[in-house]
PDB file of N, CA and C in Angstrom:
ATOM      1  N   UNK A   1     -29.938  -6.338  22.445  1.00  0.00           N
ATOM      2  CA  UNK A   1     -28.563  -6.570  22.888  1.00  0.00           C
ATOM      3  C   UNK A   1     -28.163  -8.025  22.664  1.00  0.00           C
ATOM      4  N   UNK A   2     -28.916  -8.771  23.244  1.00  0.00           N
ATOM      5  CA  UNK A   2     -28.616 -10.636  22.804  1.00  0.00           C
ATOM      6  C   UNK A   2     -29.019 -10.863  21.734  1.00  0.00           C
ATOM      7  N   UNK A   3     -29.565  -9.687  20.620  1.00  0.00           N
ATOM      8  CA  UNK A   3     -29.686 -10.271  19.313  1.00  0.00           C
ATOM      9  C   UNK A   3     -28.198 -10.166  18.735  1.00  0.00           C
ATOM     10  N   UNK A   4     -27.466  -8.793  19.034  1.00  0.00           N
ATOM     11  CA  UNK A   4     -26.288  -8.701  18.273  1.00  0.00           C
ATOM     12  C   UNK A   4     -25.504  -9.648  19.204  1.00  0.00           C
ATOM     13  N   UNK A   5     -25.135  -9.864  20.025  1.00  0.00           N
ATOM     14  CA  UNK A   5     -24.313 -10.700  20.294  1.00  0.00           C
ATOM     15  C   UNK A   5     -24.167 -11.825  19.839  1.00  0.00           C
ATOM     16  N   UNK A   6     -25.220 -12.421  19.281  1.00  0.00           N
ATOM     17  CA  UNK A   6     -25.514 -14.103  18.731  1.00  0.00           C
ATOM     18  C   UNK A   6     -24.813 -13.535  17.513  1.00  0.00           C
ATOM     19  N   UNK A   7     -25.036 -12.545  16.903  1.00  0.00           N
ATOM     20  CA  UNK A   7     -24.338 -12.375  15.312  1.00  0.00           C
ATOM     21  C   UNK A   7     -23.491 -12.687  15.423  1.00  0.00           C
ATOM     22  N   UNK A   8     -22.689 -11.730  16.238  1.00  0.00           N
ATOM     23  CA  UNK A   8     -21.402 -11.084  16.490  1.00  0.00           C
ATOM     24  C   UNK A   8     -20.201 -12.373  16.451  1.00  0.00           C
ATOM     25  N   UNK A   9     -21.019 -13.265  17.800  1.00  0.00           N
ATOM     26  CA  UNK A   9     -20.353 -14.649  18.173  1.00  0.00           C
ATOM     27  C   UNK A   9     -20.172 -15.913  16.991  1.00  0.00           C
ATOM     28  N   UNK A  10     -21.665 -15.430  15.778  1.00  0.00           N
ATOM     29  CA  UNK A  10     -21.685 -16.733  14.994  1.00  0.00           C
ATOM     30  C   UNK A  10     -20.529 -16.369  13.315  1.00  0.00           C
ATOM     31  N   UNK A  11     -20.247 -14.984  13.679  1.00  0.00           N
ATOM     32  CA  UNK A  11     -18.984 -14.376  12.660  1.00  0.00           C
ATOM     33  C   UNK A  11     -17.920 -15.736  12.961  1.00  0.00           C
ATOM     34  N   UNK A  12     -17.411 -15.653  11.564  1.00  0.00           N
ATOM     35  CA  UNK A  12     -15.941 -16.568  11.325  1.00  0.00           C
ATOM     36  C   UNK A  12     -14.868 -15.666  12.079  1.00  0.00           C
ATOM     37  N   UNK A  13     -13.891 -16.616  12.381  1.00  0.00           N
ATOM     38  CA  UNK A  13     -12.747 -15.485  12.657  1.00  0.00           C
ATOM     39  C   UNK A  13     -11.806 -14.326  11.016  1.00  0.00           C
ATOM     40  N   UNK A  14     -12.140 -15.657  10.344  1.00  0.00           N
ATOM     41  CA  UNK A  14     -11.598 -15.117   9.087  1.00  0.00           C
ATOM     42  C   UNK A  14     -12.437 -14.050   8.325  1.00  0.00           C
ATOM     43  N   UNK A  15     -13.548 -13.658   8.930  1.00  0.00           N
ATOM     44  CA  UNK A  15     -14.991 -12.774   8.302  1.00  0.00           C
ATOM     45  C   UNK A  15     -13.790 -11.552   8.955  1.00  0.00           C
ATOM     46  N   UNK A  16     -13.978 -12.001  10.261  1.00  0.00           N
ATOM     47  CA  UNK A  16     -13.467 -10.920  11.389  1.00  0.00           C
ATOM     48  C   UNK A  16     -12.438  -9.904  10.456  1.00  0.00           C
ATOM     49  N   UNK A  17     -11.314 -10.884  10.676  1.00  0.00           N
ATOM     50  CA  UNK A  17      -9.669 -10.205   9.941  1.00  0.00           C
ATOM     51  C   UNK A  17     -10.212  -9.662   8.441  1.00  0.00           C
ATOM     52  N   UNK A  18     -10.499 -10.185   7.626  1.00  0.00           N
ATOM     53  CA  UNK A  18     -11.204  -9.740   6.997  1.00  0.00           C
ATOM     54  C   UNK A  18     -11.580  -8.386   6.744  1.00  0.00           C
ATOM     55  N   UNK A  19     -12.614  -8.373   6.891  1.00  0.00           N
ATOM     56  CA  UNK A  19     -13.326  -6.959   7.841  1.00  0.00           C
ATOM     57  C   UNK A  19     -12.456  -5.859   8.358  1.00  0.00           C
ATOM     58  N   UNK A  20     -11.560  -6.275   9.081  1.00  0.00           N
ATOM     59  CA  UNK A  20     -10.573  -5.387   9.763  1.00  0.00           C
ATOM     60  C   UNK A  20      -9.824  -4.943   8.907  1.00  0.00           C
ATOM     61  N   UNK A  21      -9.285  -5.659   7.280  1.00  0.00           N
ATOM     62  CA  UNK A  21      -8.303  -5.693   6.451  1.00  0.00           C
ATOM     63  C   UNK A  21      -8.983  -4.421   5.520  1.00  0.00           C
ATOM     64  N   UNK A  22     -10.573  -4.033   5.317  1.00  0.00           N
ATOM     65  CA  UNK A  22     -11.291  -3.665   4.415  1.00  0.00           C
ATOM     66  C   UNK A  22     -11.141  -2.126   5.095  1.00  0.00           C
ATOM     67  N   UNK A  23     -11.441  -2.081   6.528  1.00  0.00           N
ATOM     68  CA  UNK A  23     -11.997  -0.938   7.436  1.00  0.00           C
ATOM     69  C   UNK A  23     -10.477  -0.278   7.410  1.00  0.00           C
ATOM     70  N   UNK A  24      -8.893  -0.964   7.477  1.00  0.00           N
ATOM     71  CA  UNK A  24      -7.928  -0.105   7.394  1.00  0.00           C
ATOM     72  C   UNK A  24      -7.780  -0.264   6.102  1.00  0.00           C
ATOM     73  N   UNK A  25      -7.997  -0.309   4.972  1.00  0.00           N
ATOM     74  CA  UNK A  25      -7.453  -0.081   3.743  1.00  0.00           C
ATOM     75  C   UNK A  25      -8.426   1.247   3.369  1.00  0.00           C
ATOM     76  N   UNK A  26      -9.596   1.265   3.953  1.00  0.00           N
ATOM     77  CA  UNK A  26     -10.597   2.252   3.888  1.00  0.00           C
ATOM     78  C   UNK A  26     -10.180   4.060   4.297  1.00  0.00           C
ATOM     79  N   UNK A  27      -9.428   3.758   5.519  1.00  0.00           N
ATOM     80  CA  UNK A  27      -9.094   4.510   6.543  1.00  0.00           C
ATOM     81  C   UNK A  27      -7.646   4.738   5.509  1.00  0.00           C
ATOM     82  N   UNK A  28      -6.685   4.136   5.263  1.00  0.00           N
ATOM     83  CA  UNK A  28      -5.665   4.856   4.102  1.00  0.00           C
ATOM     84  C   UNK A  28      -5.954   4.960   3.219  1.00  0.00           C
ATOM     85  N   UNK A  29      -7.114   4.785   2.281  1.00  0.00           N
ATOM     86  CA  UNK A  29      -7.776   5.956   1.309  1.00  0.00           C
ATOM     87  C   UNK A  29      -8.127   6.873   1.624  1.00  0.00           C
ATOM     88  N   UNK A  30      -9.244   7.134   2.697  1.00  0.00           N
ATOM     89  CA  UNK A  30      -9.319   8.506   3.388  1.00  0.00           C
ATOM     90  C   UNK A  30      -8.386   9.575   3.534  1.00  0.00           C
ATOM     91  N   UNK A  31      -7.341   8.858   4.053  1.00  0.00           N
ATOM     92  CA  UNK A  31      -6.126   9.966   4.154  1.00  0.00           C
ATOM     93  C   UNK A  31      -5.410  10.218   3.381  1.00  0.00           C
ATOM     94  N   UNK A  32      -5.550   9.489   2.443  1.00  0.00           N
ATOM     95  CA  UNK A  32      -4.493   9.949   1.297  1.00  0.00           C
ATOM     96  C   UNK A  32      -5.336  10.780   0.289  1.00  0.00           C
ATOM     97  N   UNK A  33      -6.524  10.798   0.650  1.00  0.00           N
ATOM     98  CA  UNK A  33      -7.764  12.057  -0.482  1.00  0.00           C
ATOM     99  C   UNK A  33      -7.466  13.170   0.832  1.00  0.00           C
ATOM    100  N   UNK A  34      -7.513  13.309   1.752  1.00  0.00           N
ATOM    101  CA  UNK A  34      -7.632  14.181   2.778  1.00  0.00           C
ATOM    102  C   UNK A  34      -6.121  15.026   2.254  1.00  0.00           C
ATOM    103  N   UNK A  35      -5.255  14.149   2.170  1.00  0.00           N
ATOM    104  CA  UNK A  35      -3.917  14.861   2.071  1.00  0.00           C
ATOM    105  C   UNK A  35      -3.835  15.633   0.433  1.00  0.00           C
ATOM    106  N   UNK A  36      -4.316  14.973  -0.180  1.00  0.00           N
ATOM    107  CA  UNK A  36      -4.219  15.536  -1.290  1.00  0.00           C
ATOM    108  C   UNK A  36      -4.924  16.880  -1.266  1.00  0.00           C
ATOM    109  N   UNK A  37      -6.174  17.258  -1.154  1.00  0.00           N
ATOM    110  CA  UNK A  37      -6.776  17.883  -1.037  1.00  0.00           C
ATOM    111  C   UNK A  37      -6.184  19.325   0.641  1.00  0.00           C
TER     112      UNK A  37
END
């Protein structure tokens, strides 16, 4: 548990947004193969 937290905490903020930018662009590919299909 205090191993991930040290990660977690030593992330950039800009890793963060980042990250977040990858996981929803991910999530509207998904749905747009889901819809097609």
């Amino acid at each position: 548990m205090s191993k991930k937290k040290v990660i977690t905490s030593s992330v950039t903020e800009s890793e963060k947004i980042g990250g977040t930018i990858i996981e929803v662009t991910n999530v509207k590919i998904l749905m747009d193969i889901s819809k097609r299909n």
